[in-house]
Protein backbone atom coordinates (compact mmCIF):
# COMPACT_ATOMS: atom_id res chain seq x y z
CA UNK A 1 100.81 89.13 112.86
CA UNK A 2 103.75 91.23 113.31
CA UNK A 3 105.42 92.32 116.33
CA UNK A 4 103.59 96.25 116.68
CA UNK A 5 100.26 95.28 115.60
CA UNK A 6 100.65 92.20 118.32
CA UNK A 7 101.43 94.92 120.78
CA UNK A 8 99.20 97.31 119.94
CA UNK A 9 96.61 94.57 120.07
CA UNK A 10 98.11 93.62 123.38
CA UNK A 11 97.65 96.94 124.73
CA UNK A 12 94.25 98.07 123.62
CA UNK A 13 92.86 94.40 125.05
CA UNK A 14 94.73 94.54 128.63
CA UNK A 15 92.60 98.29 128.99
CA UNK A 16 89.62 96.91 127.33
CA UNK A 17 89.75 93.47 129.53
CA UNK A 18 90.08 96.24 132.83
CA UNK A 19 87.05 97.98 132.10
CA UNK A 20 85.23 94.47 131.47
CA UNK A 21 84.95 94.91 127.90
CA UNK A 22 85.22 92.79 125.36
CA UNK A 23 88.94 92.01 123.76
CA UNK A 24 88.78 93.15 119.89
CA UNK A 25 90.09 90.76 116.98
CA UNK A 26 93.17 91.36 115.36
CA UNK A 27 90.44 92.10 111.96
CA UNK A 28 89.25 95.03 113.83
CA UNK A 29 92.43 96.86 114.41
CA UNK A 30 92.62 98.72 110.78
CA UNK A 31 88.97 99.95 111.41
CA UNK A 32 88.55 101.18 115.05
CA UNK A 33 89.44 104.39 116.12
CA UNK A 34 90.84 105.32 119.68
CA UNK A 35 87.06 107.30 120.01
CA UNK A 36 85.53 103.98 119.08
CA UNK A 37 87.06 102.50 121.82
CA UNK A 38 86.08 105.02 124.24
CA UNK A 39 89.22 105.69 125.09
CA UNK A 40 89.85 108.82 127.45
CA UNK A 41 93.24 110.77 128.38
CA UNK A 42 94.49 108.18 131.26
CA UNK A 43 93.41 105.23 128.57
CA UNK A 44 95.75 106.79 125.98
CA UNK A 45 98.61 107.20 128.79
CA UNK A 46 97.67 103.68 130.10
CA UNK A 47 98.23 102.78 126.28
CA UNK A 48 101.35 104.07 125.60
CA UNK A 49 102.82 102.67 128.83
CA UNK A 50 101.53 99.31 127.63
CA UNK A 51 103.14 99.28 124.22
CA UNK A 52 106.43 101.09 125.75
CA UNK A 53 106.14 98.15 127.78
CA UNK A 54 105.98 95.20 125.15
CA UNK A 55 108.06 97.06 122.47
CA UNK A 56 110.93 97.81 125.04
CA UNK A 57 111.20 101.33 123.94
CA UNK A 58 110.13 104.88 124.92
CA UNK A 59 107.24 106.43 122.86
CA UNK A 60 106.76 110.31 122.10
CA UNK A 61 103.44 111.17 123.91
CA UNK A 62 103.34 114.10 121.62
CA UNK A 63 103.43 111.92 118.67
CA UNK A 64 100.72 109.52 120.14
CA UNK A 65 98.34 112.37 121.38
CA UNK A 66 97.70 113.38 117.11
CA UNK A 67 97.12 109.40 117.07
CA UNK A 68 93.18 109.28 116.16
CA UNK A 69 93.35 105.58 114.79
CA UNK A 70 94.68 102.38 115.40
CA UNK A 71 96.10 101.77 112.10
CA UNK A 72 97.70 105.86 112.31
CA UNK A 73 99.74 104.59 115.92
CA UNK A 74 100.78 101.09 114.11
CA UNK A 75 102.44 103.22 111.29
CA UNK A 76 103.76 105.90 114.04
CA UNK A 77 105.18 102.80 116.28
CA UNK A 78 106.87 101.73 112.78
CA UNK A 79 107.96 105.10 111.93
CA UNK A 80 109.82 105.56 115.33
CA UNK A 81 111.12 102.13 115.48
CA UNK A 82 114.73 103.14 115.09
CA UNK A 83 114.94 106.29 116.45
């Protein structure tokens, strides 16, 4: 598994594991949505403080907040690797 899909996976299982939920597979990340998840306003922020936190970078909120999928915010994180 590559390093953003690690860390997204990372991410979405540290909130999940804090709400006593279940951790997801690495299958499931190309079919779940962030609405799937349940996943509110502070579990989107919690999110991209997360990933900021295990990519080492600063992430656009505005670019995560038109996120609606996991597999759309993998190929954002790519996108705005180098920038």
């Amino acid at each position: 598994m590559k390093r953003i899909e690690q860390a997204v996976l990372s991410a979405v299982n540290l909130i999940r594991l804090r709400r006593r939920q279940i951790p997801i597979e690495a299958g499931d990340l190309c079919s779940l949505t962030l609405d799937d998840l349940d996943f509110d306003s502070m579990d989107r922020l919690d999110l991209v403080m997360a990933l900021e936190d295990y990519l080492d970078r600063l992430i656009s909120g505005a670019g995560v907040a038109k996120v609606r999928t996991l597999t759309d915010l993998i190929q954002f994180l790519k996108r705005t690797e180098h920038e």
